[in-house]
N, C-alpha and C. Protein backbone atom coordinates (compact mmCIF):
# COMPACT_ATOMS: atom_id res chain seq x y z
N UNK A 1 -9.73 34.51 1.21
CA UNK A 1 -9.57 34.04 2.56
C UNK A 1 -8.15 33.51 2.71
N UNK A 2 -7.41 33.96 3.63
CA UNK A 2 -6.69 33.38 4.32
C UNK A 2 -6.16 31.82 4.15
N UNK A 3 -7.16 30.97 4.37
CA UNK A 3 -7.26 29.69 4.60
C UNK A 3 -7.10 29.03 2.77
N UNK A 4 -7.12 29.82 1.69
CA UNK A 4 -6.86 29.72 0.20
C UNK A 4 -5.85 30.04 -0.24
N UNK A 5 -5.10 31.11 0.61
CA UNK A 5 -4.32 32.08 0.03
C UNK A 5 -3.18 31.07 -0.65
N UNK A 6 -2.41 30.93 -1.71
CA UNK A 6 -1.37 30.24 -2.45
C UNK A 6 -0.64 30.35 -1.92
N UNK A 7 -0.07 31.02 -0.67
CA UNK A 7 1.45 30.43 -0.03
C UNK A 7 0.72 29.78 0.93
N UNK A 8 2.10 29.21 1.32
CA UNK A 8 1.96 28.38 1.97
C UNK A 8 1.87 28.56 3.90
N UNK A 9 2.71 30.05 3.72
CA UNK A 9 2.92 30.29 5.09
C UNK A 9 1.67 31.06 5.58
N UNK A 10 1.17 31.51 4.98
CA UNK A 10 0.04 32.54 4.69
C UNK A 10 -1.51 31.46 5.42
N UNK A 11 -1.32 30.33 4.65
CA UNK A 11 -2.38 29.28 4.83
C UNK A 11 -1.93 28.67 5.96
N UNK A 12 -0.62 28.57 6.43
CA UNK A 12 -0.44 28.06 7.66
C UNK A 12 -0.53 29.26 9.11
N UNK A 13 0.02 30.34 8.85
CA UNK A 13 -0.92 31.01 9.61
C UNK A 13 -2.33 30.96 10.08
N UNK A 14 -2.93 31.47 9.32
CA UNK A 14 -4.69 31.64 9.63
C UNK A 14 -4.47 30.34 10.55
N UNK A 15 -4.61 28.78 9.96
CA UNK A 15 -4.52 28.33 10.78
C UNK A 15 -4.18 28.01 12.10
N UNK A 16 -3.16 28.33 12.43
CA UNK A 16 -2.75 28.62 13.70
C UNK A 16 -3.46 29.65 14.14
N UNK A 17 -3.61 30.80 13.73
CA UNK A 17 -4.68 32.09 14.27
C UNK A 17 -6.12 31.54 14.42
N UNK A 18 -6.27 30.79 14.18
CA UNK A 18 -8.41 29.75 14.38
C UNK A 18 -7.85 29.34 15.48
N UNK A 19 -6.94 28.46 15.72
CA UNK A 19 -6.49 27.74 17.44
C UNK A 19 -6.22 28.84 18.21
N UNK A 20 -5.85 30.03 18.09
CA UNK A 20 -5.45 31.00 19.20
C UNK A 20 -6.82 31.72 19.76
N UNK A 21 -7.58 32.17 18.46
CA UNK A 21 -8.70 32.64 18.66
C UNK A 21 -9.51 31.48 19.31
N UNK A 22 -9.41 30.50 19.34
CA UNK A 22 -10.58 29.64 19.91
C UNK A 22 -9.93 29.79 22.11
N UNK A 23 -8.99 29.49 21.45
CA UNK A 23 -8.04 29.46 22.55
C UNK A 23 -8.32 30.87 23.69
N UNK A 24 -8.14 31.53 23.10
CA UNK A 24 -8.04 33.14 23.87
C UNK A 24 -9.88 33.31 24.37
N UNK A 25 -10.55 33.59 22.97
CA UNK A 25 -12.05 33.88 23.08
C UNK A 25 -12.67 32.91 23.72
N UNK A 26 -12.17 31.33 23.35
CA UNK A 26 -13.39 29.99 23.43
C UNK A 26 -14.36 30.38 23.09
N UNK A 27 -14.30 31.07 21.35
CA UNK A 27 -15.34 30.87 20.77
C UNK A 27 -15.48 30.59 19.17
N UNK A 28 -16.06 29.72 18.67
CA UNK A 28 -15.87 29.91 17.28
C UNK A 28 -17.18 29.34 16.44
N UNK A 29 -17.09 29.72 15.51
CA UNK A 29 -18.47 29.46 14.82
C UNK A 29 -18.05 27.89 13.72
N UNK A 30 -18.16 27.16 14.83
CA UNK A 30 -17.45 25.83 14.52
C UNK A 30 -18.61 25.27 13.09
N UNK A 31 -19.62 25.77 12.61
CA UNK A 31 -19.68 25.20 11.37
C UNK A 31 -19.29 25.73 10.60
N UNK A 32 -18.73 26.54 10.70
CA UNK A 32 -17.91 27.25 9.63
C UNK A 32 -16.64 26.84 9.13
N UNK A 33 -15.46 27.26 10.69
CA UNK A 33 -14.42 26.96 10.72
C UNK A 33 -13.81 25.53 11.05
N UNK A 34 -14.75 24.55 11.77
CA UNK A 34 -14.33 23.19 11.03
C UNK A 34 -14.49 22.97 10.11
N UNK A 35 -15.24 22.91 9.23
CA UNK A 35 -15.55 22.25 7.36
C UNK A 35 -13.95 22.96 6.74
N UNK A 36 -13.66 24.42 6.95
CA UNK A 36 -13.19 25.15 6.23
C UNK A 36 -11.08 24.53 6.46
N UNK A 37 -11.28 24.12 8.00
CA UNK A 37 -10.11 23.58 7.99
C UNK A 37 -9.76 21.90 7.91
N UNK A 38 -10.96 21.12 7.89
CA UNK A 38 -11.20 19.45 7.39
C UNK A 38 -10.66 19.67 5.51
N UNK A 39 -11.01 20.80 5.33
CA UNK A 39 -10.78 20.84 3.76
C UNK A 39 -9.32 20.57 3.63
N UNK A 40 -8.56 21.45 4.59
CA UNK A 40 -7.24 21.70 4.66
C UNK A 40 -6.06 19.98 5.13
N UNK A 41 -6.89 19.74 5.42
CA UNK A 41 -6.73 17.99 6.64
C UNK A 41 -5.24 17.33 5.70
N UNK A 42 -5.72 17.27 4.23
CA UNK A 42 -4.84 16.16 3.36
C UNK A 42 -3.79 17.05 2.83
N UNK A 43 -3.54 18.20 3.18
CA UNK A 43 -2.43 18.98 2.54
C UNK A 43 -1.29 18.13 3.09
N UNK A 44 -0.30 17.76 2.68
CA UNK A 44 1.19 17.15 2.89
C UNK A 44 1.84 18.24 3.75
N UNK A 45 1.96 19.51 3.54
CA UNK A 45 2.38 20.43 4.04
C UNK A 45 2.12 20.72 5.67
N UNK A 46 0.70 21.00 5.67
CA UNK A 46 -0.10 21.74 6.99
C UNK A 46 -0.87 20.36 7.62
N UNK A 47 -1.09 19.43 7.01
CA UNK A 47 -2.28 18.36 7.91
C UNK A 47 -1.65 18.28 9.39
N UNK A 48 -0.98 17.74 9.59
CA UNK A 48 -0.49 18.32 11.16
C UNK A 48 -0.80 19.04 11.90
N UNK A 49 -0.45 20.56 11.10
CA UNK A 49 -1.55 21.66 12.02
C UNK A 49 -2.52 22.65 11.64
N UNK A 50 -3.01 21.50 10.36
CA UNK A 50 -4.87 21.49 11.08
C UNK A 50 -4.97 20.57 12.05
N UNK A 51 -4.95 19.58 11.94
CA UNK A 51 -5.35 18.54 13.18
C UNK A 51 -4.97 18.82 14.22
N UNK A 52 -4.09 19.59 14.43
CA UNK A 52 -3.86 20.26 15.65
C UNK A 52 -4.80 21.38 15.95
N UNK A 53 -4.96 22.35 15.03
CA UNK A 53 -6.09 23.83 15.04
C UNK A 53 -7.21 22.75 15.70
N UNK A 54 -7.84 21.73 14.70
CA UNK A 54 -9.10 21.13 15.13
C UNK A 54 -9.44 20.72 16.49
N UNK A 55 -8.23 19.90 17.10
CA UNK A 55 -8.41 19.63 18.33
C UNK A 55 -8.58 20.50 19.44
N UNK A 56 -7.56 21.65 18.99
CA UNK A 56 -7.48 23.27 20.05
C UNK A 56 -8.84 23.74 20.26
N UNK A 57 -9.98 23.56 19.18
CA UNK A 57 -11.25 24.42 18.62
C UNK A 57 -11.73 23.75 19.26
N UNK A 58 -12.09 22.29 19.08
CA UNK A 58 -12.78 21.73 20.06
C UNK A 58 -12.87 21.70 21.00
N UNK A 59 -11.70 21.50 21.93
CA UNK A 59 -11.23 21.29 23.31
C UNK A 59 -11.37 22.91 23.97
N UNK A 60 -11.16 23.93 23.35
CA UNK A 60 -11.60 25.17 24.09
C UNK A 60 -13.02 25.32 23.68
N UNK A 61 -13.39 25.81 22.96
CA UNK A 61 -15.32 26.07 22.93
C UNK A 61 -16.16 25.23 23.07
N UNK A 62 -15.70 23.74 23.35
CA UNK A 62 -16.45 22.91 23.97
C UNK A 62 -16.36 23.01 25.55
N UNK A 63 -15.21 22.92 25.92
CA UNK A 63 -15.14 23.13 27.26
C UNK A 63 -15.82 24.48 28.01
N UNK A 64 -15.98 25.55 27.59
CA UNK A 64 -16.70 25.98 27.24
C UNK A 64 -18.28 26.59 27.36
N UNK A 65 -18.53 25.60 26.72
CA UNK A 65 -19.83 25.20 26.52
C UNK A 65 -20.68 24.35 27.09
């Protein structure tokens, strides 16, 4: 997956691609893809934007919904 892959840019992608897709579709299979990017939360690197992906996910497929 994507969201494992050892670079860094690679793992910061996908991420950003979960906020677009939530964004575009407003849809996501949020027990999935929250747990999978909360994992991601404490990276030094990306925590920023997961917490950003997270909020996007929410705020579109909740709204939504």
């Amino acid at each position: 997956m994507a969201l494992q892959d050892r670079r860094e840019d690679v793992r910061a992608a996908a991420i950003i691609g979960l906020g677009h897709i939530a964004r575009v579709h407003r849809r996501s299979t949020l027990s999935v893809t929250i747990p999978a990017l909360k994992a991601l939360r404490f990276d030094q690197h990306l925590g920023g934007t997961v917490e950003d992906a997270i909020e996007d996910i929410l705020m579109f497929v909740r709204a939504n919904g």
